[in-house]
Protein backbone atom coordinates (compact mmCIF):
# COMPACT_ATOMS: atom_id res chain seq x y z
CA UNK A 1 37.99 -30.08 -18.78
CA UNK A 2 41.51 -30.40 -20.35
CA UNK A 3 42.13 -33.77 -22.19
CA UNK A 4 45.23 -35.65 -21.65
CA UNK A 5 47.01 -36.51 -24.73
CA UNK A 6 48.87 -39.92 -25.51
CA UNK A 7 51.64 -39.38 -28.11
CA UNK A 8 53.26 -43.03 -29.19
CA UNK A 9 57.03 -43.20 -29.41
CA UNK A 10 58.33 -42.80 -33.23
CA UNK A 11 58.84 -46.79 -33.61
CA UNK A 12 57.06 -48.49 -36.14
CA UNK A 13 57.96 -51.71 -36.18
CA UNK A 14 55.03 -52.85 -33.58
CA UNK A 15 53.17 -55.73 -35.02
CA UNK A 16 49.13 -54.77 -35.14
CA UNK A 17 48.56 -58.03 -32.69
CA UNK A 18 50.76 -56.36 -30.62
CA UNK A 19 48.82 -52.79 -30.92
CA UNK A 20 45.52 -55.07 -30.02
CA UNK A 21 47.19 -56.69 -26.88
CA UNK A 22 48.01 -52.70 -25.53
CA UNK A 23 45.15 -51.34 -26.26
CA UNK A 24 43.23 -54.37 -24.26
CA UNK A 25 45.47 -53.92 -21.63
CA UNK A 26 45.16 -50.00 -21.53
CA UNK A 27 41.12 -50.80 -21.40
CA UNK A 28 41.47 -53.56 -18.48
CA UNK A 29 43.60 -51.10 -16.32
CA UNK A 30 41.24 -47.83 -17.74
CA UNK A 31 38.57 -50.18 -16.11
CA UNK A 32 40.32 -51.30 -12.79
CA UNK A 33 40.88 -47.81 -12.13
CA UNK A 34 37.20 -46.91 -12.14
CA UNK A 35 36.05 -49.65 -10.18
CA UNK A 36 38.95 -48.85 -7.90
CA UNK A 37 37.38 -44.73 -7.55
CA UNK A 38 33.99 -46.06 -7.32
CA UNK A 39 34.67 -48.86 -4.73
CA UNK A 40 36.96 -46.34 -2.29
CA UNK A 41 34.02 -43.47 -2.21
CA UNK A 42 35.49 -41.29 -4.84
CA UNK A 43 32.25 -40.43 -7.15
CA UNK A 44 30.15 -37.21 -5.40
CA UNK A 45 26.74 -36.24 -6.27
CA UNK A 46 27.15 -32.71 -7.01
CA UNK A 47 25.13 -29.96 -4.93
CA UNK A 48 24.18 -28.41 -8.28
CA UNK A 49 21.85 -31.15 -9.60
CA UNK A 50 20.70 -32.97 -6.40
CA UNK A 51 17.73 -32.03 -5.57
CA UNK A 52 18.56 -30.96 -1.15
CA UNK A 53 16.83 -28.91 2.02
CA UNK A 54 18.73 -25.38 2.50
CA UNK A 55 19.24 -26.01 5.98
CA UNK A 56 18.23 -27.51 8.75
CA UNK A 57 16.15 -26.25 11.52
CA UNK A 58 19.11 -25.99 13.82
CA UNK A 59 21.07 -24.15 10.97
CA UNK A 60 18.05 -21.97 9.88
CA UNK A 61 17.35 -20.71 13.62
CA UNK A 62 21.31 -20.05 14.10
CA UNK A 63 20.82 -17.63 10.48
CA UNK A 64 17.81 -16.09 12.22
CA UNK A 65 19.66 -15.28 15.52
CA UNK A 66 22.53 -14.00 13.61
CA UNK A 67 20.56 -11.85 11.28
CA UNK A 68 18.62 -10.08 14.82
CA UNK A 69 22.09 -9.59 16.51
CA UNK A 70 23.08 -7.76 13.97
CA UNK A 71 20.20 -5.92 13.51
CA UNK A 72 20.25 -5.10 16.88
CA UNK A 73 23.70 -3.25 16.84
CA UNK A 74 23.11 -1.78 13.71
CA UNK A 75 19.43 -0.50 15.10
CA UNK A 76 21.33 1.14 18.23
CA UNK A 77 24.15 2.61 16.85
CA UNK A 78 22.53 3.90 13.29
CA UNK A 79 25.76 2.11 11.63
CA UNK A 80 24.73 0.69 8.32
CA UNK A 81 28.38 -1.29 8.29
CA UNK A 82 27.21 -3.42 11.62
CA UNK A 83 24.90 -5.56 9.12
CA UNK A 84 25.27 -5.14 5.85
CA UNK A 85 26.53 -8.64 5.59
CA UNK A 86 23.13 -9.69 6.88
CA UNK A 87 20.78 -8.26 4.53
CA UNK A 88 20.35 -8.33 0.83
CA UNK A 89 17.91 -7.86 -1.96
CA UNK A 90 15.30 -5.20 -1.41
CA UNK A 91 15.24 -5.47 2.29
CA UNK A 92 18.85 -5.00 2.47
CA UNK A 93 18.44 -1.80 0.22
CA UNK A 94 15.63 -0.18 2.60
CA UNK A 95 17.95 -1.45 5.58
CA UNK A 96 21.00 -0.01 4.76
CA UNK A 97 19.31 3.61 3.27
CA UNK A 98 17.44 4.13 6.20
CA UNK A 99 20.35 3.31 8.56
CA UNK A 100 22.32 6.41 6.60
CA UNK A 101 19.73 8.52 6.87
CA UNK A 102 19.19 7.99 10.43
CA UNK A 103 22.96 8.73 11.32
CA UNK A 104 22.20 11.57 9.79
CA UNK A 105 19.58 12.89 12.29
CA UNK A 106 21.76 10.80 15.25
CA UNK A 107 24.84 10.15 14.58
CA UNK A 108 25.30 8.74 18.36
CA UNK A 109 23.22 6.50 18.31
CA UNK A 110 19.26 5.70 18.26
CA UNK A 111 17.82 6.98 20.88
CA UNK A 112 14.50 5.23 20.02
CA UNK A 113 15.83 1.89 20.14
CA UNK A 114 14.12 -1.33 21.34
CA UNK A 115 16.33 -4.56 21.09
CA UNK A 116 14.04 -6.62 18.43
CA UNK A 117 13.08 -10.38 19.34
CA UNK A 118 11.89 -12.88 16.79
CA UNK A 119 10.55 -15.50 18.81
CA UNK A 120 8.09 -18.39 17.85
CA UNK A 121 9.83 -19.23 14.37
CA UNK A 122 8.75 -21.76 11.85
CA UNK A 123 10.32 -22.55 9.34
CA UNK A 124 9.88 -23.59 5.66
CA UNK A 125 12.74 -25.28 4.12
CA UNK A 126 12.70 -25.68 -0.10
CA UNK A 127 14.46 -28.35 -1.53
CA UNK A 128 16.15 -27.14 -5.10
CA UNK A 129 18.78 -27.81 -6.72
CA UNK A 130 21.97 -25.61 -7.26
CA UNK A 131 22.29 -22.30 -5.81
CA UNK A 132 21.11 -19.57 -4.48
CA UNK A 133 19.72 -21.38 -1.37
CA UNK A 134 16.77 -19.99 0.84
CA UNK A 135 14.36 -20.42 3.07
CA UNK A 136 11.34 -18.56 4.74
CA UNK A 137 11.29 -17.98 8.75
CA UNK A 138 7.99 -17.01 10.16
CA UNK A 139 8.28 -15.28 13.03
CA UNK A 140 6.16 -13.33 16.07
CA UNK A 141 8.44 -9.87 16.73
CA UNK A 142 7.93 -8.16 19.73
CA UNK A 143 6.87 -4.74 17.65
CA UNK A 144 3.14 -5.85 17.65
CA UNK A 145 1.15 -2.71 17.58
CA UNK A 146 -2.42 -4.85 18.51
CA UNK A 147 -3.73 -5.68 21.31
CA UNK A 148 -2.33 -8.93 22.26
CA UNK A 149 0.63 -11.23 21.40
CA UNK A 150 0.51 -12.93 17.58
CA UNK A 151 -1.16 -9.76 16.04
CA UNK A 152 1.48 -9.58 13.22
CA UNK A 153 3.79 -12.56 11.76
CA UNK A 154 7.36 -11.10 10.50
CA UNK A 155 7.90 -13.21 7.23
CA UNK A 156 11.68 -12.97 6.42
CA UNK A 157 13.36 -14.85 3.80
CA UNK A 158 16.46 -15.71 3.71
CA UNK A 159 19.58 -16.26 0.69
CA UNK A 160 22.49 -17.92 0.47
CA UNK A 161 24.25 -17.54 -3.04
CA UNK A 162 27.41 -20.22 -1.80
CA UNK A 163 28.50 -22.45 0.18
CA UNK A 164 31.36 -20.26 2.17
CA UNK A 165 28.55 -17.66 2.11
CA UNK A 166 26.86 -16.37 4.81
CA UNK A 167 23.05 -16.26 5.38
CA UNK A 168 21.06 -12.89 4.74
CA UNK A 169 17.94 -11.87 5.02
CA UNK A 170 16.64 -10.32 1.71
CA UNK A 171 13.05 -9.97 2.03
CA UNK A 172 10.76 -8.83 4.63
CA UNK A 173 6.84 -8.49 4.69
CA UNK A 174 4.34 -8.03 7.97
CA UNK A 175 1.08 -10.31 7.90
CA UNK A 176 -1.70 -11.21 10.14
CA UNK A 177 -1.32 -14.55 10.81
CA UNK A 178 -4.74 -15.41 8.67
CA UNK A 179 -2.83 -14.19 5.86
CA UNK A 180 -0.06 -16.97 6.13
CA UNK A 181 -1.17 -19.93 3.96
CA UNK A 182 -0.63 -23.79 4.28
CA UNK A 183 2.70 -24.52 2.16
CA UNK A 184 2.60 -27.62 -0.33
CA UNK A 185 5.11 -30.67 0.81
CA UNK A 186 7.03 -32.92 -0.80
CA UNK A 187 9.17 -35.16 1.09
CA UNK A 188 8.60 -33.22 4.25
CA UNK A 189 9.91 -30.55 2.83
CA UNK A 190 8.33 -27.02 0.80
CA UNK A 191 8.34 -26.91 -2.93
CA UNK A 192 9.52 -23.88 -4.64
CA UNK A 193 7.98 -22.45 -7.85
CA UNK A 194 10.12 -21.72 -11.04
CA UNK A 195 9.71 -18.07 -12.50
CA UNK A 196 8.51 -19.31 -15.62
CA UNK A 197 6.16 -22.07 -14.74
CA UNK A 198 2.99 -21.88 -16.64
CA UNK A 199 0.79 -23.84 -13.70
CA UNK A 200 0.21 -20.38 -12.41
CA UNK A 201 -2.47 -17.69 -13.39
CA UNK A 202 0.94 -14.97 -13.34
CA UNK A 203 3.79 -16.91 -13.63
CA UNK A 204 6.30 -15.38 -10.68
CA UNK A 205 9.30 -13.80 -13.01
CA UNK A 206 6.23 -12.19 -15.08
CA UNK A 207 4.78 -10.38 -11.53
CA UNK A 208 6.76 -7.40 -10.84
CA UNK A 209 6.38 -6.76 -14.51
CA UNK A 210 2.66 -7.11 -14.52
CA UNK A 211 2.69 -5.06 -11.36
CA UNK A 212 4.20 -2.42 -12.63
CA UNK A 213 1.54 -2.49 -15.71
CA UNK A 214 -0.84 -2.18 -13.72
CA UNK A 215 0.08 0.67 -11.13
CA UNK A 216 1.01 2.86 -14.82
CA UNK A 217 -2.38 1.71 -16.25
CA UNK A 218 -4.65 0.96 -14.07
CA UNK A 219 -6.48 -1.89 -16.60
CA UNK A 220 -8.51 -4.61 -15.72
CA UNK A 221 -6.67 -7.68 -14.86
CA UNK A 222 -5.19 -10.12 -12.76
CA UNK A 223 -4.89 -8.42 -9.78
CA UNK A 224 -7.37 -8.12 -6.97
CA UNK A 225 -8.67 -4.59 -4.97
CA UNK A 226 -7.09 -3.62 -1.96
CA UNK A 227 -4.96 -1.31 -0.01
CA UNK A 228 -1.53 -2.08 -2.41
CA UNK A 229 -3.37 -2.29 -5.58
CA UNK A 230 -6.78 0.14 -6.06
CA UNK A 231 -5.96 2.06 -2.99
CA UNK A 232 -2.67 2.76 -3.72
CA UNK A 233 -2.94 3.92 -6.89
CA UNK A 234 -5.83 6.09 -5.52
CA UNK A 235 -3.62 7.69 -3.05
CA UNK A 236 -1.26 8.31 -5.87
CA UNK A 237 -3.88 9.88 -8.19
CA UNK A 238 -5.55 12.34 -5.02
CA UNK A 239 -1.40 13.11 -4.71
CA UNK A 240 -0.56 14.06 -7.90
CA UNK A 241 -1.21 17.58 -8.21
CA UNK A 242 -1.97 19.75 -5.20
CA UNK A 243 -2.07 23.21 -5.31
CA UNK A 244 2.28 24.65 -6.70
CA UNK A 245 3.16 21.04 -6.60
CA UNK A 246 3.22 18.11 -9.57
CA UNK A 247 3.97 14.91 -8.43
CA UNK A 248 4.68 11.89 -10.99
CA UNK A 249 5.50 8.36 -10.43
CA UNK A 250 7.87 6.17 -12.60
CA UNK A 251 8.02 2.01 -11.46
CA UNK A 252 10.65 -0.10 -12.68
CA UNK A 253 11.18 -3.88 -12.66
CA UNK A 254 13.59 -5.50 -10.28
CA UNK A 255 14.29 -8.70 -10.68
CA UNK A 256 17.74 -9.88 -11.34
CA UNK A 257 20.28 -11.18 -8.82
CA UNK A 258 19.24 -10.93 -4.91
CA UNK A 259 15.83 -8.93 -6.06
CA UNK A 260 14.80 -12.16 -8.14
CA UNK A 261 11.18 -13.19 -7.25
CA UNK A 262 11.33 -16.20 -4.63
CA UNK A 263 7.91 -18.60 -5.15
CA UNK A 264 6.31 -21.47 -2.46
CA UNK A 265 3.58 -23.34 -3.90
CA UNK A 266 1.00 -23.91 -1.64
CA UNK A 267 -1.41 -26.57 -1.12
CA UNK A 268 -4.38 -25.04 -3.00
CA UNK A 269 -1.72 -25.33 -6.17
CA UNK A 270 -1.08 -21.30 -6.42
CA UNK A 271 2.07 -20.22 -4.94
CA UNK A 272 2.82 -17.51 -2.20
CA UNK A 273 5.29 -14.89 -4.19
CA UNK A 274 8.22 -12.56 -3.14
CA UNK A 275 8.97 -9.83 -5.55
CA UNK A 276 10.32 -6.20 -5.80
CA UNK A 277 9.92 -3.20 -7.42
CA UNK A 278 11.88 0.38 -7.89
CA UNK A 279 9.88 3.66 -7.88
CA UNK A 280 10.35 7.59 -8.71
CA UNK A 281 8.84 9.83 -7.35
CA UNK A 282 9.06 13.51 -8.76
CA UNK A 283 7.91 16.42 -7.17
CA UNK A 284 8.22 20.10 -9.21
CA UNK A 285 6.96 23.01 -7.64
CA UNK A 286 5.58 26.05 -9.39
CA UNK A 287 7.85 28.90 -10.30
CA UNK A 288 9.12 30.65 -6.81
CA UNK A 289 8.94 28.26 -4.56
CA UNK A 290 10.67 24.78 -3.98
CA UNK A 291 9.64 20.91 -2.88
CA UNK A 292 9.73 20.65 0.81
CA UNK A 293 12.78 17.79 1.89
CA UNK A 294 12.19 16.38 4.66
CA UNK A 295 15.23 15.56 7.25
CA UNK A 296 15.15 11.96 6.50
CA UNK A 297 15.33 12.25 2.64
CA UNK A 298 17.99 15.30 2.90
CA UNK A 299 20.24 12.26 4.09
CA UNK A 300 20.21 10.94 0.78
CA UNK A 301 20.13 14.04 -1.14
CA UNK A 302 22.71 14.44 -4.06
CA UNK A 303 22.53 17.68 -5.50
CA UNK A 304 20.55 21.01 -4.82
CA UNK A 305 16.66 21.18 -4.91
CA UNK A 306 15.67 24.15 -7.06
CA UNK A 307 12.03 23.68 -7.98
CA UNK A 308 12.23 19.72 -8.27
CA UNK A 309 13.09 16.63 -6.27
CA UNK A 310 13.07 13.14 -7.15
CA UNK A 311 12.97 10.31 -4.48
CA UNK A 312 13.78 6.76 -5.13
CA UNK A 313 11.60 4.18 -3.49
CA UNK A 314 12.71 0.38 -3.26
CA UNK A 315 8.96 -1.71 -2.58
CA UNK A 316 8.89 -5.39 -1.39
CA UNK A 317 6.35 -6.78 -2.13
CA UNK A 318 4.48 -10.77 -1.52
CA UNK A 319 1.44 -12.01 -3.18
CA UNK A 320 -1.05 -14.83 -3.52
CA UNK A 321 -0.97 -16.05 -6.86
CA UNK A 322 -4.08 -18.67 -7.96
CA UNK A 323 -3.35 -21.70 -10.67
CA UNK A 324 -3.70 -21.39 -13.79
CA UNK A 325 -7.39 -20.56 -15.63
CA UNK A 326 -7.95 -17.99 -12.87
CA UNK A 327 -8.63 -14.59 -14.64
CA UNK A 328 -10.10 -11.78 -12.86
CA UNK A 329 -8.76 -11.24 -8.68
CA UNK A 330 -6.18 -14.12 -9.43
CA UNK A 331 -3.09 -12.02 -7.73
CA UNK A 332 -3.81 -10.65 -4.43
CA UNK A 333 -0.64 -8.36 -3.23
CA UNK A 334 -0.63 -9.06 1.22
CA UNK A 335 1.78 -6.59 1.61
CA UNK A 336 4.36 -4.15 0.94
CA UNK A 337 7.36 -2.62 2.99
CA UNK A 338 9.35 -0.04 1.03
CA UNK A 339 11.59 2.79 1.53
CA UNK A 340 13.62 5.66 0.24
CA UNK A 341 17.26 4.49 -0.99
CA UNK A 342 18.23 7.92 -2.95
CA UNK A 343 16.68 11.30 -3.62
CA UNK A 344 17.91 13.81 -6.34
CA UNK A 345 17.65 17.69 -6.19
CA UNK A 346 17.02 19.87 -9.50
């Protein structure tokens, strides 16, 4: 803030009473003035330290219709630019890749494509303070592969980094609804979890970092078995070398910005945790021959595959994380989505 500066005029002949009376007055009017501001509505509470709901419902549906419109056209024409201003984070990043690598294949159009409906949405509003702003919509699509309606929740979340900014959708995972849990309440409303809290076995800004750990490693530690943990890194390992083909896997932290992890505590006290990750995957082939590409990936392709290829995977990721004290099985990772965003020929 600039400071306003007072100079006094060059006469010095002003008795020191006289300097008293002015400077009372100057405090009396100083005064008056900021009972004036404060009496006519002029003091704000600023949306950076209040503590305030996203959205409402009303506003939170209208971000959730938007975001399937656009999806919609995007979908059916295989035109990344119809929503990129929809999507963000990692979603955004598997969106938009496997919209270009789609035109690719049909550039008219998708022939496969089924208008998407998100019906049956709840939604769970954070209060925070300061931006970004988001929320979580749970939602019943109309892609169920089960047997019956409500096999499979679509859990999107949603950013807004501004005011004069619109609403995307940066995260998207696929549960049963068992998996959803109860969210923690305050005030009627969620409560978000900070990325360094210690109340948590992991705290959320250290996950995608211990994830990463763990799919290099393998050690014992806080994550439990399943299909994106033990399994995965199974498939991985029974992958790896098959006969004229090496395949190695790099993962890499992403966390800043829109791929930041997003936290809801829930009302056992451990907190329900969106994060991402970035993975290579390198395939060389012996001497003689080369990796096979296939027509999706050769979208993305920069350069010419010799004898190796490298594809770039973006993973999103949610987890159940327990309190803290909780040692062994205390992360358990729901589910994944990823996708190919880049591939490199050597």
């Amino acid at each position: 803030m600039s400071r306003l500066r007072l100079r006094s005029a060059p006469v010095r002949t002003r008795s020191r009473a006289s300097a008293r009376r002015s400077a009372r007055l100057l405090g009396a009017a100083a005064t008056a003035v900021a009972l004036a501001l404060t009496a006519g509505g002029c003091v704000t509470v600023h949306g950076e330290q209040a503590l305030l709901p996203p959205a409402t419902e009303s506003e939170a549906a209208a971000a959730l219709a938007d975001f399937t419109a656009a999806y919609n056209r995007a979908d059916k024409a295989n035109d990344p630019a119809l929503d990129a201003s929809r999507v963000t984070g990692p979603l955004g990043e598997i969106n938009q890749a496997g919209l270009r690598s789609r035109a690719a294949e049909h550039p008219g159009g998708n022939p496969a494509h089924r208008p998407l409906e998100l019906t049956d949405a709840r939604f769970t509003l954070p209060r925070k303070a300061g931006w970004p702003r988001w929320f979580l919509a749970d939602t019943d699509p109309n892609t169920d592969t089960g047997q019956g309606p409500g096999d499979q929740r679509w859990l999107l979340l949603f950013l807004r980094s501004g005011p004069q900014e619109p609403w995307e959708a940066a995260h998207l995972v696929i549960l049963t609804p068992s998996q959803v849990p109860e969210f923690a309440e305050e005030q009627g409303y969620a409560v978000p979890v900070a990325a360094d809290t210690d109340t948590l076995a992991v705290a959320p800004g250290k996950l995608g970092e211990e994830y990463v750990s763990y799919l290099k490693e393998g050690r014992p530690g806080p994550f439990a078995a399943g299909p994106h943990t033990t399994l995965w890194r199974e498939q991985r390992r029974k992958g790896a070398s098959r006969p004229g083909l090496v395949t190695q896997y790099v993962d890499r932290v992403t966390d800043r910005g829109d791929f930041a992890p997003f936290a809801l505590r829930t009302r056992d006290g451990g907190a329900f945790v969106f994060f991402s990750t970035r993975s290579y995957e390198r395939q060389t082939a012996a001497p003689g021959y080369r990796p096979k590409v296939d027509p999706g990936v050769k979208a993305l392709l920069t350069g010419e595959v010799r004898n190796t290829v490298t594809k770039e995977w973006v993973t999103d990721q949610v987890a159940l994380v327990k309190p803290a004290g909780a040692d062994e099985d205390a992360v358990t990772v729901l589910a994944r989505l990823q996708g190919v965003v880049a591939a490199q020929g050597s």
